[in-house]
N, C-alpha and C. Protein backbone atom coordinates (compact mmCIF):
# COMPACT_ATOMS: atom_id res chain seq x y z
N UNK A 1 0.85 -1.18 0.00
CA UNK A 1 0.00 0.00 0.00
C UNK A 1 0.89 1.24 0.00
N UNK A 2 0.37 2.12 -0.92
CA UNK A 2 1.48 3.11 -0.92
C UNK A 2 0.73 4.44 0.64
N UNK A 3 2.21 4.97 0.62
CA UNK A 3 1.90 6.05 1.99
C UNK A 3 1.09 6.77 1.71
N UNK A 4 0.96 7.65 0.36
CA UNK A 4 0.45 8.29 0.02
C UNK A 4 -1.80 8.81 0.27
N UNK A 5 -1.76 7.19 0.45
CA UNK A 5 -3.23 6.93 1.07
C UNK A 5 -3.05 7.56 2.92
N UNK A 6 -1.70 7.30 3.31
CA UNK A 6 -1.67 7.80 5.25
C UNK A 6 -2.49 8.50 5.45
N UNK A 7 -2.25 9.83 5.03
CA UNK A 7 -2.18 10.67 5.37
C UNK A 7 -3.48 11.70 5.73
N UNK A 8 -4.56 10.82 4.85
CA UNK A 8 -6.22 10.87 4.30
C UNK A 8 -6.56 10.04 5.81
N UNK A 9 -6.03 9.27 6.27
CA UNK A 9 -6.83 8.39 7.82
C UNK A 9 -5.83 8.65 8.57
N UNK A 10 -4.85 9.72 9.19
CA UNK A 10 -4.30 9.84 10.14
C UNK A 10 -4.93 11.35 10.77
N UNK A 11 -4.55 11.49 11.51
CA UNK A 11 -5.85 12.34 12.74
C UNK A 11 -5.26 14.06 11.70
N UNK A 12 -4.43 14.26 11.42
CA UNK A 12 -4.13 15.45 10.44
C UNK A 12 -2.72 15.00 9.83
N UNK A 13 -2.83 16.15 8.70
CA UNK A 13 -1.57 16.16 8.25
C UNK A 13 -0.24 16.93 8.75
N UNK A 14 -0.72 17.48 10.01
CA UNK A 14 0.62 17.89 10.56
C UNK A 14 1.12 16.89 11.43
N UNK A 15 0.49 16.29 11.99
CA UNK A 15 0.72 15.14 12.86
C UNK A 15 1.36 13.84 11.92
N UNK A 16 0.75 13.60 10.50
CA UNK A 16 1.47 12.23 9.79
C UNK A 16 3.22 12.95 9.70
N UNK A 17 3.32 14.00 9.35
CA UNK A 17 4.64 14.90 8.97
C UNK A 17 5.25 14.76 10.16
N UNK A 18 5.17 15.17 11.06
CA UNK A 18 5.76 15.07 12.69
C UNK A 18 6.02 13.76 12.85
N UNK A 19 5.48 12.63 12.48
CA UNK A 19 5.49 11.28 13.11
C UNK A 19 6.53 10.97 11.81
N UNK A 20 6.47 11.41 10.51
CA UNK A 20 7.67 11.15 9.30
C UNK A 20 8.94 11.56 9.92
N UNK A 21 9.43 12.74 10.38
CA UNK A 21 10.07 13.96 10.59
C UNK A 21 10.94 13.02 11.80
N UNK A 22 10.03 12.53 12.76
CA UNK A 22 10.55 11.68 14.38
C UNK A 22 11.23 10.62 13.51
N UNK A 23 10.42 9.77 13.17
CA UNK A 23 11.41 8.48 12.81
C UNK A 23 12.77 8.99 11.74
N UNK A 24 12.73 10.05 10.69
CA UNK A 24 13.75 10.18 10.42
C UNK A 24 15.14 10.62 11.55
N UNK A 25 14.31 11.68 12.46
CA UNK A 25 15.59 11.68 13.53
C UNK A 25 16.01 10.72 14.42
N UNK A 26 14.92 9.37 14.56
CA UNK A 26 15.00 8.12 15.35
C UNK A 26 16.17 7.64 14.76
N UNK A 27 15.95 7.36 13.14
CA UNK A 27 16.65 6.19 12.37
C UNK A 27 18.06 7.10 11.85
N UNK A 28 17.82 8.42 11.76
CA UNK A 28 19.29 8.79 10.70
C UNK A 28 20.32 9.68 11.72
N UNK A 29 20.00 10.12 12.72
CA UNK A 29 20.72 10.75 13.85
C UNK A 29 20.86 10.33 14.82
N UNK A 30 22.53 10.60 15.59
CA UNK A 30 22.81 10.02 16.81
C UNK A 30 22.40 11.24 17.52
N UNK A 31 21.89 10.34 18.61
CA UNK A 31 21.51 11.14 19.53
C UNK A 31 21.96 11.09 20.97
N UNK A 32 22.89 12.42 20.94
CA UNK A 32 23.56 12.39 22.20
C UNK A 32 23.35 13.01 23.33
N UNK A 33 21.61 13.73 23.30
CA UNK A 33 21.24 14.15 24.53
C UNK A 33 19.82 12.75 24.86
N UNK A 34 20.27 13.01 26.05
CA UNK A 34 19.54 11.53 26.55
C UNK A 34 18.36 12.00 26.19
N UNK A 35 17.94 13.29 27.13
CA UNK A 35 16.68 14.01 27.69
C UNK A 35 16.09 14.19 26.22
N UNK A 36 16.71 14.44 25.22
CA UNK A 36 16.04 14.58 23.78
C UNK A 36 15.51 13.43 23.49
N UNK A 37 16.31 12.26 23.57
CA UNK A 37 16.14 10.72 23.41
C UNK A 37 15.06 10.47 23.82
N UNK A 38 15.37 10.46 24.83
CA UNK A 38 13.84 9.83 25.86
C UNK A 38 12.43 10.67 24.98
N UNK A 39 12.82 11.84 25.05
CA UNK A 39 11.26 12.19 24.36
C UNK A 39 10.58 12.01 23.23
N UNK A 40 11.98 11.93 22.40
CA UNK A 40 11.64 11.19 20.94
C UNK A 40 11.10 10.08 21.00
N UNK A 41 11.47 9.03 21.86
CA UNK A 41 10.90 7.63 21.77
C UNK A 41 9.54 7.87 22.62
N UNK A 42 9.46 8.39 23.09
CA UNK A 42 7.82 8.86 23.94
C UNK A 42 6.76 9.09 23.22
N UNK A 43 7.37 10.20 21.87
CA UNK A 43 6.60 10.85 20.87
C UNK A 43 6.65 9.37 20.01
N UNK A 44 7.60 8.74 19.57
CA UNK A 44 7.42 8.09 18.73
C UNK A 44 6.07 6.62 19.16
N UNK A 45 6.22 6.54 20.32
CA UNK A 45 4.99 5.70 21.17
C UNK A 45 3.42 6.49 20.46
N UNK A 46 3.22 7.14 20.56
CA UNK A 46 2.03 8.25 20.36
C UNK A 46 1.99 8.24 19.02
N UNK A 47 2.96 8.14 17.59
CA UNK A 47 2.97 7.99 16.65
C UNK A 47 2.65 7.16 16.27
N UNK A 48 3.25 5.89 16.43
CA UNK A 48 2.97 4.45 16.38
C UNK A 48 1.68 4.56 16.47
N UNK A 49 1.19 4.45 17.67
CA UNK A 49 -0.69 4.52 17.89
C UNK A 49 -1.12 5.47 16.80
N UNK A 50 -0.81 6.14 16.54
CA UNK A 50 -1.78 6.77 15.62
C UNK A 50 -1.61 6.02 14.01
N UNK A 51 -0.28 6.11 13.60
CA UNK A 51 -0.22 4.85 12.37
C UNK A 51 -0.91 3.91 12.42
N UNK A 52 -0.69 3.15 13.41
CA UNK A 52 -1.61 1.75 14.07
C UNK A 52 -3.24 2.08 13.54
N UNK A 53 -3.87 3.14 14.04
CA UNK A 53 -5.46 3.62 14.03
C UNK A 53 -5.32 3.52 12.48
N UNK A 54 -4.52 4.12 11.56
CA UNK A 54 -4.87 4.56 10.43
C UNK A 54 -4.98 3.60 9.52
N UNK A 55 -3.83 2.34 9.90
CA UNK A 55 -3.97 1.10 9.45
C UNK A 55 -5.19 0.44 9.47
N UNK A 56 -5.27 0.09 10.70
CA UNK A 56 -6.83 -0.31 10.38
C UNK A 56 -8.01 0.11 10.04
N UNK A 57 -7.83 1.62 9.63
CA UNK A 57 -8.85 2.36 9.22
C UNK A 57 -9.00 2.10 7.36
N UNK A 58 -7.55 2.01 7.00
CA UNK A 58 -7.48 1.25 5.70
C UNK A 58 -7.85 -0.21 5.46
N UNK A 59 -7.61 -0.76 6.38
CA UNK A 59 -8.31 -2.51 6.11
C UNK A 59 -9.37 -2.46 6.38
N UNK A 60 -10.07 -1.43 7.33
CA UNK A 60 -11.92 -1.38 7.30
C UNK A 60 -12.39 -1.21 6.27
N UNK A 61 -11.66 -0.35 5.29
CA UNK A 61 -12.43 0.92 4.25
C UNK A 61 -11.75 -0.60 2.97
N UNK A 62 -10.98 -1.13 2.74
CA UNK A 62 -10.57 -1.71 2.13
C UNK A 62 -11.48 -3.35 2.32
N UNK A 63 -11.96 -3.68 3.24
CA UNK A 63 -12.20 -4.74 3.64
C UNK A 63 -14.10 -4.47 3.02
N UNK A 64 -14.69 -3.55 3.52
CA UNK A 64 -15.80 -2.72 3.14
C UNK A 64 -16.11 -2.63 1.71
N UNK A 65 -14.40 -2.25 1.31
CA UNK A 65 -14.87 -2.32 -0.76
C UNK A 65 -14.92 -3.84 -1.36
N UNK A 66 -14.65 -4.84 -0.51
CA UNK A 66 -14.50 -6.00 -0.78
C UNK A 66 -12.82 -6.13 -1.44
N UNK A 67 -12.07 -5.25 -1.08
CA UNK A 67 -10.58 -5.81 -1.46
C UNK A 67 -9.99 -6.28 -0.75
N UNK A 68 -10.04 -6.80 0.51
CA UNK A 68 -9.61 -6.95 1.53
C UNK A 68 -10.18 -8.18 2.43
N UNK A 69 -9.88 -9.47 2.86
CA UNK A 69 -10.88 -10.27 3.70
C UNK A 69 -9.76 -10.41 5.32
N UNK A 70 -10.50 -10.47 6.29
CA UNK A 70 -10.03 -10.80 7.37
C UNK A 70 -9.79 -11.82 7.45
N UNK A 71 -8.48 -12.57 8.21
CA UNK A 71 -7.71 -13.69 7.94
C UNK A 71 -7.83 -13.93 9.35
């Protein structure tokens, strides 16, 4: 599934960008203040859940058009 659908079932589009924006500083920067650390992975908890919601908001809407069956 391309991302491009996210962004339409995530709670806004400043929030899908923020949750893009975190994991790039998760995955491509060292991070050498703890206290930054810690909050990134806090935020990134809160992101997750919201990806998570949007996912299954696509297998509802997908499952609904009949492209999709629950396994």
């Amino acid at each position: 599934m391309s991302l491009r659908y996210l962004p339409e079932h995530a709670e806004s589009a400043e929030v899908f960008i923020g949750a893009r924006k975190l994991r790039n500083l998760l995955v491509h920067e060292y991070m050498a203040d703890t206290l930054l650390f810690l909050q990134a992975l806090l935020s990134a908890r809160e992101s997750a859940e919201m990806l998570f919601r949007a996912v299954a908001a696509i297998e509802a809407e997908a499952t609904a058009l009949g492209l999709h069956s629950k396994s």
